[in-house]
C-alpha atoms as a PDB file:
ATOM      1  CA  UNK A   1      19.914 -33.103 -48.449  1.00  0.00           C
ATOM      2  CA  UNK A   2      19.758 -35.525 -51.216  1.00  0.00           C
ATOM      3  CA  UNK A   3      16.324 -34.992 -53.223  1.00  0.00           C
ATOM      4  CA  UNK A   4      14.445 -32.063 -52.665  1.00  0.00           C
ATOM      5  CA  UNK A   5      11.962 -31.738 -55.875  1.00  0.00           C
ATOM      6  CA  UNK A   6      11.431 -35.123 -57.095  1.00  0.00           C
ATOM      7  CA  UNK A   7       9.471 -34.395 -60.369  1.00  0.00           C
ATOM      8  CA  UNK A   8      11.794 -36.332 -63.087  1.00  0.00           C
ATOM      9  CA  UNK A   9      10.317 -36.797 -66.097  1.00  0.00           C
ATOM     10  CA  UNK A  10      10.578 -40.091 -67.641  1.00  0.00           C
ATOM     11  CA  UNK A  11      13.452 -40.267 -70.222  1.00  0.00           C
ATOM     12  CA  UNK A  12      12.675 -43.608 -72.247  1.00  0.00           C
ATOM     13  CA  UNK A  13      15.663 -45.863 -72.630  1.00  0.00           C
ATOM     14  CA  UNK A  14      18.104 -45.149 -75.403  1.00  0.00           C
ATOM     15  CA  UNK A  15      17.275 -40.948 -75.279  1.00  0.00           C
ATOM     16  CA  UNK A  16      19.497 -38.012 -74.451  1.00  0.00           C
ATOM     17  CA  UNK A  17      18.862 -36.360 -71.426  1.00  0.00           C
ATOM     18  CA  UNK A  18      20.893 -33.545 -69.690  1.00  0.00           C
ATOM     19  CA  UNK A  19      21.810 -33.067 -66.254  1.00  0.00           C
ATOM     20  CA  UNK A  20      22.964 -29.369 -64.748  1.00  0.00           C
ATOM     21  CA  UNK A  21      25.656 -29.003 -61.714  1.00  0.00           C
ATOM     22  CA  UNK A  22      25.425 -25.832 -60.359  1.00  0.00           C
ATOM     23  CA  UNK A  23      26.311 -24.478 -56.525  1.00  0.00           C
ATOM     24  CA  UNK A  24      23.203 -21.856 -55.937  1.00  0.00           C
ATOM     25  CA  UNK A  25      19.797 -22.934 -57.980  1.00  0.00           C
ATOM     26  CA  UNK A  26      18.832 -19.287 -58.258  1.00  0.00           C
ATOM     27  CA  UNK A  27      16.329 -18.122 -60.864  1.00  0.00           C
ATOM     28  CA  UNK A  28      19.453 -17.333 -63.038  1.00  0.00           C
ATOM     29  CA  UNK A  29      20.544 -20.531 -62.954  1.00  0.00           C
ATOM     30  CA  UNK A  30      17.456 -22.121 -63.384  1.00  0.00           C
ATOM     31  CA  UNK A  31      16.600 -20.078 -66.342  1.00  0.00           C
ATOM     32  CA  UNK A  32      19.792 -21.585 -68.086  1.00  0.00           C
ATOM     33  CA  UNK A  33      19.027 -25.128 -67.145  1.00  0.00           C
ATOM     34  CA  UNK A  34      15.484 -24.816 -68.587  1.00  0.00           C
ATOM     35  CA  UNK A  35      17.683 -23.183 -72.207  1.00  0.00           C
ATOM     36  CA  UNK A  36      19.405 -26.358 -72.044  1.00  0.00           C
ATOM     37  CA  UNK A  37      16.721 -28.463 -71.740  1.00  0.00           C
ATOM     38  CA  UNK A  38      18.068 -29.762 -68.724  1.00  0.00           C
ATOM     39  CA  UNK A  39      15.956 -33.171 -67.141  1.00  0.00           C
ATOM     40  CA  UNK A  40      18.016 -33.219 -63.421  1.00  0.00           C
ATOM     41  CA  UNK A  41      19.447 -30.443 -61.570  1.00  0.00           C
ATOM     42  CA  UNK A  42      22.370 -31.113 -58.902  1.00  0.00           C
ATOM     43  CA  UNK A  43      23.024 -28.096 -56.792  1.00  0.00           C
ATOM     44  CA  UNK A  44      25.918 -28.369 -53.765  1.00  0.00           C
ATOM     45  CA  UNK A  45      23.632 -25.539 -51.639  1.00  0.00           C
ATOM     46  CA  UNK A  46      20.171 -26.701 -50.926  1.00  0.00           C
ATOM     47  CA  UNK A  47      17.602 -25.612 -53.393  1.00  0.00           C
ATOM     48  CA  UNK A  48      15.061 -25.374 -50.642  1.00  0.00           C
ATOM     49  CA  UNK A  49      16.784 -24.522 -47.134  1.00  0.00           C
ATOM     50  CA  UNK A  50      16.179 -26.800 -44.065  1.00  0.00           C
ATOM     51  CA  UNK A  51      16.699 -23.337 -41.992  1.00  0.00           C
ATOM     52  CA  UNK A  52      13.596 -21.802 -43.523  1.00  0.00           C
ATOM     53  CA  UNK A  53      11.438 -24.143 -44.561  1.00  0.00           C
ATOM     54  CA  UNK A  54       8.293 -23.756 -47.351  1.00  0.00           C
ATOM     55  CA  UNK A  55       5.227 -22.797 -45.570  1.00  0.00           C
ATOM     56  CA  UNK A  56       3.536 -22.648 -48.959  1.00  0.00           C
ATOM     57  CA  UNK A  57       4.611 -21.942 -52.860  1.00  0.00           C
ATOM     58  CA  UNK A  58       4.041 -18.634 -54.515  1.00  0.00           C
ATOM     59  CA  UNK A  59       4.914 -16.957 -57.700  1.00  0.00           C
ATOM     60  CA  UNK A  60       5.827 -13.963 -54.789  1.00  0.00           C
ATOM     61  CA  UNK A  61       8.971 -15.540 -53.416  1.00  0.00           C
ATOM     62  CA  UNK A  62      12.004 -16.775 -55.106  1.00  0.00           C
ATOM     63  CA  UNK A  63      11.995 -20.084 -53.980  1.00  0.00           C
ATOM     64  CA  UNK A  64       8.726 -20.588 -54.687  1.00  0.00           C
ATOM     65  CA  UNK A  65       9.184 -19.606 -58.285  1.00  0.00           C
ATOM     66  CA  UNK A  66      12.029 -22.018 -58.629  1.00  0.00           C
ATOM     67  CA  UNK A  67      10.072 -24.880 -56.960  1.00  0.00           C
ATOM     68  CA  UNK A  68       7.364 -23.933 -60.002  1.00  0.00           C
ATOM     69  CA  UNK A  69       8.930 -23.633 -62.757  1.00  0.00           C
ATOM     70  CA  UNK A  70      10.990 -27.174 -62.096  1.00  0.00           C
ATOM     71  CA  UNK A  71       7.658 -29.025 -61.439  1.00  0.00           C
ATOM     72  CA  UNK A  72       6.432 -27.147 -64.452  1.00  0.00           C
ATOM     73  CA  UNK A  73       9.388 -28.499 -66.865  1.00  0.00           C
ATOM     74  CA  UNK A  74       9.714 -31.705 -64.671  1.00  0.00           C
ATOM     75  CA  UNK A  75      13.201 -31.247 -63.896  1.00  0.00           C
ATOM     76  CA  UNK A  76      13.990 -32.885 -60.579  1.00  0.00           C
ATOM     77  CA  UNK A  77      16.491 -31.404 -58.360  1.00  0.00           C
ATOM     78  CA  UNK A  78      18.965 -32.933 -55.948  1.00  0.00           C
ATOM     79  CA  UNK A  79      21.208 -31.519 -53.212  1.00  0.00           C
ATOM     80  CA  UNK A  80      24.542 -32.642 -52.273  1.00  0.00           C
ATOM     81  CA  UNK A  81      25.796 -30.129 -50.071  1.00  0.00           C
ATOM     82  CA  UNK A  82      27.366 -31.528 -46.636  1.00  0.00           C
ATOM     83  CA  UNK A  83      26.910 -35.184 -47.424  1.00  0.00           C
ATOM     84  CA  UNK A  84      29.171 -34.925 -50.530  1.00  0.00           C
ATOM     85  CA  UNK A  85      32.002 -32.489 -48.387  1.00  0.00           C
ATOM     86  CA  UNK A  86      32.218 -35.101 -45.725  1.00  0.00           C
ATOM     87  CA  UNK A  87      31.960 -38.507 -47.922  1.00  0.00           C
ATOM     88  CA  UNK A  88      34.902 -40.772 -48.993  1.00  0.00           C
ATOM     89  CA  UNK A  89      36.193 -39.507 -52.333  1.00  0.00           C
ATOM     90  CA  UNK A  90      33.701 -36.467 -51.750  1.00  0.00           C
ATOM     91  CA  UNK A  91      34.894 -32.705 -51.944  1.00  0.00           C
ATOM     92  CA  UNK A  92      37.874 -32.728 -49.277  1.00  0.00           C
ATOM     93  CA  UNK A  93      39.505 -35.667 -50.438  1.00  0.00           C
ATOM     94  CA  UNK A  94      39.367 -33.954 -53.742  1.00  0.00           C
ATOM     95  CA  UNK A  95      40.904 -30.838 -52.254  1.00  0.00           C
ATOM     96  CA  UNK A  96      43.543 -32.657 -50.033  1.00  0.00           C
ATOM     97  CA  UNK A  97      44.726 -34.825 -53.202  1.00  0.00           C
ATOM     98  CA  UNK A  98      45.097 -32.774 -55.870  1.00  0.00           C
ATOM     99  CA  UNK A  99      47.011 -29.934 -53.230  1.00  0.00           C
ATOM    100  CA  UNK A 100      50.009 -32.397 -52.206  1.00  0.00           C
ATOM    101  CA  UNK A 101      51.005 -35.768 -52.229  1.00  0.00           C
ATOM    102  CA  UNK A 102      50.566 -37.346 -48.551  1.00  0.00           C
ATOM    103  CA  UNK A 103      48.598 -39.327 -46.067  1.00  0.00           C
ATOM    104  CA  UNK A 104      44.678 -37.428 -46.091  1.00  0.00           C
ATOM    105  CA  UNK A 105      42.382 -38.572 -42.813  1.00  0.00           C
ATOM    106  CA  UNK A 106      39.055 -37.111 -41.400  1.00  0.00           C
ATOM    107  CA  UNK A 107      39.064 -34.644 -38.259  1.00  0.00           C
ATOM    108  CA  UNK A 108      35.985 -36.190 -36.983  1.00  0.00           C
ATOM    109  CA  UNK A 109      35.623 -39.300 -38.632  1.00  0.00           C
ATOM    110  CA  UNK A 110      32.405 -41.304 -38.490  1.00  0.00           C
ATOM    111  CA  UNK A 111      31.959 -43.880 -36.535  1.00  0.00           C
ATOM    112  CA  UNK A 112      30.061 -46.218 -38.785  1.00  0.00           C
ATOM    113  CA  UNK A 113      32.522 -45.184 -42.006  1.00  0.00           C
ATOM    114  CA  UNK A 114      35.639 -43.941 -40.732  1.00  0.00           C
ATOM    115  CA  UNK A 115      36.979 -42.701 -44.036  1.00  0.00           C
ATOM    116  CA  UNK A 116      34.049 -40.604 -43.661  1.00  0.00           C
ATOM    117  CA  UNK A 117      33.532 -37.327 -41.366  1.00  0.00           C
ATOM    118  CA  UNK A 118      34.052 -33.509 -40.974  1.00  0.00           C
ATOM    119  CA  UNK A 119      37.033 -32.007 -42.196  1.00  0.00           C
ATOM    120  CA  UNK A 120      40.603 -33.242 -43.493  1.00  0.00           C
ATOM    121  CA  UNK A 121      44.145 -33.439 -42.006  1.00  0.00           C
ATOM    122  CA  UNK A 122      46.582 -34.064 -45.041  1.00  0.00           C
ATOM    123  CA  UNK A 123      49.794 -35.098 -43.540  1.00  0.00           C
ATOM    124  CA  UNK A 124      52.378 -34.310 -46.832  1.00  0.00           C
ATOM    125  CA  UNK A 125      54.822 -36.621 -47.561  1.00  0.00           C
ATOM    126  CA  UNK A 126      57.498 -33.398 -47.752  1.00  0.00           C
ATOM    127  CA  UNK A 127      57.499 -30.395 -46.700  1.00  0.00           C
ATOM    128  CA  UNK A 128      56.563 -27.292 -49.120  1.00  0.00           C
ATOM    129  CA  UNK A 129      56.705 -23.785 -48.961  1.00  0.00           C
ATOM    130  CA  UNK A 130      53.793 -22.024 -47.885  1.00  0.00           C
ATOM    131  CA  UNK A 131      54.138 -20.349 -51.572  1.00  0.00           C
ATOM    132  CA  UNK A 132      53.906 -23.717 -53.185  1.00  0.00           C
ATOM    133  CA  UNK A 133      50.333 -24.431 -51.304  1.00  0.00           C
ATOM    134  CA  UNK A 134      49.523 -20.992 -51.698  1.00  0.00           C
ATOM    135  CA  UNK A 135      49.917 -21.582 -55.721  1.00  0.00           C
ATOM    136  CA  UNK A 136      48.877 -24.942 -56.498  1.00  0.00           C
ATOM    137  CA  UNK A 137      45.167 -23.660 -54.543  1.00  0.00           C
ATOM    138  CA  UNK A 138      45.059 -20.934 -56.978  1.00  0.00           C
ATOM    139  CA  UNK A 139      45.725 -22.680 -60.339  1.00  0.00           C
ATOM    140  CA  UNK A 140      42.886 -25.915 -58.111  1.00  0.00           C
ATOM    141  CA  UNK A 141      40.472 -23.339 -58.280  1.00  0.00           C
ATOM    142  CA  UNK A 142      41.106 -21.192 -60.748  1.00  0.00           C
ATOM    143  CA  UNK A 143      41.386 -17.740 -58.741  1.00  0.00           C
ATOM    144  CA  UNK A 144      44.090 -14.890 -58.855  1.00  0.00           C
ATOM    145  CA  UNK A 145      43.702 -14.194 -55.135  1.00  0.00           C
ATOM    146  CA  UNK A 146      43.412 -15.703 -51.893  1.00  0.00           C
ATOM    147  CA  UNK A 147      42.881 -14.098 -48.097  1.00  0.00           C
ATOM    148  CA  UNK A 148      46.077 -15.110 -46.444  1.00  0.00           C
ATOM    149  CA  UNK A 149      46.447 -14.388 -42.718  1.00  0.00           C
ATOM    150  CA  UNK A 150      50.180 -15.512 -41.869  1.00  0.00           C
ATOM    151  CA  UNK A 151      50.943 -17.062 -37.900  1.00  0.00           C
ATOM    152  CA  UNK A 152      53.654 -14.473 -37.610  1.00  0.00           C
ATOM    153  CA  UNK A 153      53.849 -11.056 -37.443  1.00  0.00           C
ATOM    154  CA  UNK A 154      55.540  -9.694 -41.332  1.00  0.00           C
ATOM    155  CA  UNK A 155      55.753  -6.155 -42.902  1.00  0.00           C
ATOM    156  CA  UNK A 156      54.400  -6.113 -46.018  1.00  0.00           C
ATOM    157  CA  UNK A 157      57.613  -5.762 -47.927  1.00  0.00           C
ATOM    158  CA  UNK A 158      58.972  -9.029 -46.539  1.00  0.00           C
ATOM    159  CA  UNK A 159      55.517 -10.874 -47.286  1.00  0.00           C
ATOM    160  CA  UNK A 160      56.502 -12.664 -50.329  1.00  0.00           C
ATOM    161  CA  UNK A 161      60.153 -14.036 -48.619  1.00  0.00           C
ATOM    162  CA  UNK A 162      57.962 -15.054 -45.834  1.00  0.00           C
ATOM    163  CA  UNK A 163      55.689 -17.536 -48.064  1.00  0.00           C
ATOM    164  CA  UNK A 164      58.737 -18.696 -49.514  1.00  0.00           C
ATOM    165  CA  UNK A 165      60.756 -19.001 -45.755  1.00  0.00           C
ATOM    166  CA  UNK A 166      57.483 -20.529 -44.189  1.00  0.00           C
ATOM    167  CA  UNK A 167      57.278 -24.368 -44.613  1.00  0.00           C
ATOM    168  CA  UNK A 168      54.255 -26.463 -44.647  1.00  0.00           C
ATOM    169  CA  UNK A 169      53.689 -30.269 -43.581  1.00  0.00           C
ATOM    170  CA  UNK A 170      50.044 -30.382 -42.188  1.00  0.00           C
ATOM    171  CA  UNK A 171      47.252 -29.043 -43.576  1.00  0.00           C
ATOM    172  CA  UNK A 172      44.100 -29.000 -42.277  1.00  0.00           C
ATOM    173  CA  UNK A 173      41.030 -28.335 -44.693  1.00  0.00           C
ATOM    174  CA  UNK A 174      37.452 -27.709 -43.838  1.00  0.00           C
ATOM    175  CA  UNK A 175      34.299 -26.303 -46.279  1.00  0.00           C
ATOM    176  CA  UNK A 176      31.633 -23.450 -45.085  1.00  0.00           C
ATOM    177  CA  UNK A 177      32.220 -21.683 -41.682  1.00  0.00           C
ATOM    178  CA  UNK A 178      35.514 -24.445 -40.911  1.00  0.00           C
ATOM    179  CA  UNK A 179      36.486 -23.197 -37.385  1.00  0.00           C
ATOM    180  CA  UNK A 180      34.428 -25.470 -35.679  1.00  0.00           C
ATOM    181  CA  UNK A 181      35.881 -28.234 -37.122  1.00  0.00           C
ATOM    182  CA  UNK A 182      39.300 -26.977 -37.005  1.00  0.00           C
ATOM    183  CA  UNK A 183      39.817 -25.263 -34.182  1.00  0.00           C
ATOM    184  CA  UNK A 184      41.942 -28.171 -32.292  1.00  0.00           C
ATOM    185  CA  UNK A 185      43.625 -28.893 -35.153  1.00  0.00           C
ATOM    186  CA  UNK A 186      47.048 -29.468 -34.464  1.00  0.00           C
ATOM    187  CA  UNK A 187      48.600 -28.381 -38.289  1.00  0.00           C
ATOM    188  CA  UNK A 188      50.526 -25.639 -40.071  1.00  0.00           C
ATOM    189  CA  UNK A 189      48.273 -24.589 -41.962  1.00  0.00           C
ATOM    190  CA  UNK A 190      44.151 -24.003 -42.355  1.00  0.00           C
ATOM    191  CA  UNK A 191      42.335 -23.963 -45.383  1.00  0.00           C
ATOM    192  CA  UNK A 192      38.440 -23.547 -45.553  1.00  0.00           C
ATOM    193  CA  UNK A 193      35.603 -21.009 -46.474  1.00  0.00           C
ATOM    194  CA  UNK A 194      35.284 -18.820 -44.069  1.00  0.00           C
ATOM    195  CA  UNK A 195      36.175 -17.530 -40.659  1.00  0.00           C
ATOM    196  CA  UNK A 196      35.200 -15.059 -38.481  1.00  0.00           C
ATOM    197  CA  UNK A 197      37.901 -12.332 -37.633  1.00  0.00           C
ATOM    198  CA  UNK A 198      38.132 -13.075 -34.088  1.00  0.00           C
ATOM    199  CA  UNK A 199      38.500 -16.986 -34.825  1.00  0.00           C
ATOM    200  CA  UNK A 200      41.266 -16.018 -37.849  1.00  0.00           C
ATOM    201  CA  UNK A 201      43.402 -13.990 -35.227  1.00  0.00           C
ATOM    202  CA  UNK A 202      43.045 -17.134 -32.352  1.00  0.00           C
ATOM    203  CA  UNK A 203      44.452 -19.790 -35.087  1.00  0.00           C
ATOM    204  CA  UNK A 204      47.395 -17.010 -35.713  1.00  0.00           C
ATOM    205  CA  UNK A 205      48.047 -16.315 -32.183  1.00  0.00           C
ATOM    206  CA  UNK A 206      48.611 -20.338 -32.077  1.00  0.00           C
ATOM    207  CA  UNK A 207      51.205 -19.755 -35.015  1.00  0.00           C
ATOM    208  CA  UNK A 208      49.258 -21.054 -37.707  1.00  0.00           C
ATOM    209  CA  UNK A 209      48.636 -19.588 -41.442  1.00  0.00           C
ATOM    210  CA  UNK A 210      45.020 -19.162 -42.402  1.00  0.00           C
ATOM    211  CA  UNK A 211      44.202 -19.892 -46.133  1.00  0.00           C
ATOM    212  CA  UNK A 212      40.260 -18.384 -46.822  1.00  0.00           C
ATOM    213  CA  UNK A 213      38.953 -19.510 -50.266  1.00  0.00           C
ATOM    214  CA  UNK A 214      35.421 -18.476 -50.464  1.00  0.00           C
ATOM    215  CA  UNK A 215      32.416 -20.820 -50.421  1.00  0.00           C
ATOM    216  CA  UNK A 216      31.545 -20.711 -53.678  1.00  0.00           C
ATOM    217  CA  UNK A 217      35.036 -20.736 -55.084  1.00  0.00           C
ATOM    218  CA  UNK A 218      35.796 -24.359 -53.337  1.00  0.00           C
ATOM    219  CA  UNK A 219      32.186 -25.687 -54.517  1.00  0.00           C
ATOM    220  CA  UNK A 220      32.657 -24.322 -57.911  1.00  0.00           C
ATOM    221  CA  UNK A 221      36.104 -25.402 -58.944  1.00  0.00           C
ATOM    222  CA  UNK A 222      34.505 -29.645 -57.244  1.00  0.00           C
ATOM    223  CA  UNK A 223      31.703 -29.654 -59.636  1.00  0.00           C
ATOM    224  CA  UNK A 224      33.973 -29.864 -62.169  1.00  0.00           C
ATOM    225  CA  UNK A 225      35.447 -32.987 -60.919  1.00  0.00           C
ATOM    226  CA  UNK A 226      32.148 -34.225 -60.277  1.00  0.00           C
ATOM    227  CA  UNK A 227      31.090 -33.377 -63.838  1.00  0.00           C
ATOM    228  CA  UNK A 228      33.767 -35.983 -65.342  1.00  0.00           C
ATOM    229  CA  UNK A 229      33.106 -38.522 -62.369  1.00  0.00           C
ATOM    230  CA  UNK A 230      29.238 -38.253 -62.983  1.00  0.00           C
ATOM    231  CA  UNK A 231      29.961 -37.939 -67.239  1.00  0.00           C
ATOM    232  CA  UNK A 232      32.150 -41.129 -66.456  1.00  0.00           C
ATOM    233  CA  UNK A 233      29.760 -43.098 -64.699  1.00  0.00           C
ATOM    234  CA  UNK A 234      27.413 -42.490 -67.869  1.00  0.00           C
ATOM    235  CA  UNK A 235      29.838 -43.463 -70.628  1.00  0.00           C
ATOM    236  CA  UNK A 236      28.480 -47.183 -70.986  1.00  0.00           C
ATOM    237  CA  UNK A 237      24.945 -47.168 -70.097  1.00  0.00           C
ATOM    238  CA  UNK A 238      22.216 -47.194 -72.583  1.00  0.00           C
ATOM    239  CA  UNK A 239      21.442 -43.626 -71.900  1.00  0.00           C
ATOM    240  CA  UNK A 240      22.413 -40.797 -73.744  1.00  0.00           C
ATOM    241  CA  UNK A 241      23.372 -38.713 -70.882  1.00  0.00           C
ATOM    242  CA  UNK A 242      25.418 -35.314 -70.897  1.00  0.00           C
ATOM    243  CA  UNK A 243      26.316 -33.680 -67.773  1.00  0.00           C
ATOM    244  CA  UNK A 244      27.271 -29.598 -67.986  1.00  0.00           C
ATOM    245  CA  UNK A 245      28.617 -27.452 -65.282  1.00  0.00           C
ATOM    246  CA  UNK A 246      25.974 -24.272 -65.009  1.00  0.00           C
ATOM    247  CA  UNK A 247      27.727 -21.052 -66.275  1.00  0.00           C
ATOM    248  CA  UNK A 248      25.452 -18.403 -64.192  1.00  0.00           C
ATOM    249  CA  UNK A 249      26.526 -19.244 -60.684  1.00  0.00           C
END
């Protein structure tokens, strides 16, 4: 969505300024940025949604006391959000990397940038066991638990020799409501968001496992990449720049 309150105050060459990376700019959120004395918010979710757009700005609605309060400080804020999921290097290449070694390609690639697109199809150089996926997701982003719905049928006390019996060599990986993106996927695996139960039981009935993360859980454990990439990108200009993942999501 790219900039959606442009109100950056001017930071004279040679200062400190501080930018906040957060998924959801709620009031929380914002309330922590302005503690920090943040200059530039990025948020992954749009800070003002295209669906229901701002017919005018009150102290009465949320949004509109967000949209306030940053002109008030003169923090700008900018939305990544789908642009960032579907660019080269972006959130799914992140995802598909650091989960196995192997080839990683766009679903629906662009045609103007094919290394661009919706979705991922990581193609792993050897097969692992489902458990192995099913781990190294957990320690990516930082969660105890995942919703697993396994392609085969499985009493429960034969669920964890099934992970370890079951093994993987295509993954297909998709952010926010994935099934339209994956649906025709031919892999072993899907790992996105969210599904609907009716579209979790179709992907089964075609044999495959169905990973569910959580949108904010995927989003969340990114910005931390993007933190270091952004802190990175900082480290020789003549800026004094510190970039800080938001604790109040």
């Amino acid at each position: 969505c790219g900039l959606t309150i442009g109100c950056l105050r001017e930071v004279e060459r040679g200062g400190a300024a501080v930018i906040v990376l957060c998924v959801d700019l709620t009031e929380q959120v914002l309330a922590e940025a302005v503690a920090s004395h943040a200059d530039h918010i990025i948020c992954y979710a749009p800070a003002i949604s295209p669906e229901q757009p701002l017919r005018k700005v009150s102290v009465h609605d949320p949004t509109g006391r967000v949209v306030l309060k940053c002109a008030q400080e003169g923090m700008a804020v900018h939305s990544i959000h789908t642009a960032c999921a579907n660019a080269p290097n972006g959130l799914l290449d992140w995802m598909a990397e650091s989960l196995a070694e192997g080839t990683c390609t766009p679903i629906h690639p662009r045609a103007e940038e094919p290394r661009a697109g919706e979705g991922r199809l990581l193609e792993c150089s050897r097969a692992l066991p489902l458990s192995a996926v099913i781990a190294r997701l957990k320690e990516l982003l930082g969660v105890r638990h995942l919703r697993l719905a396994l392609g085969v049928v499985v009493d429960e006390p034969n669920l964890t020799k099934a992970q370890e019996c079951c093994f993987v060599k295509t993954v297909a990986i998709a952010v926010g409501e994935g099934a339209h993106v994956l649906r025709d996927t031919l892999a072993n695996v899907f790992v996105t968001s969210e599904m609907s139960h009716s579209e979790v039981l179709a992907a089964n009935a075609r044999g495959v496992v169905v990973l569910l993360l959580g949108r904010t859980t995927m989003e969340r454990a990114f910005l931390a990449h993007l933190r270091d990439e952004l802190q990175e990108e900082w480290a020789d200009s003549d800026w004094n720049v510190k970039v800080k993942c938001s604790g109040q999501d």
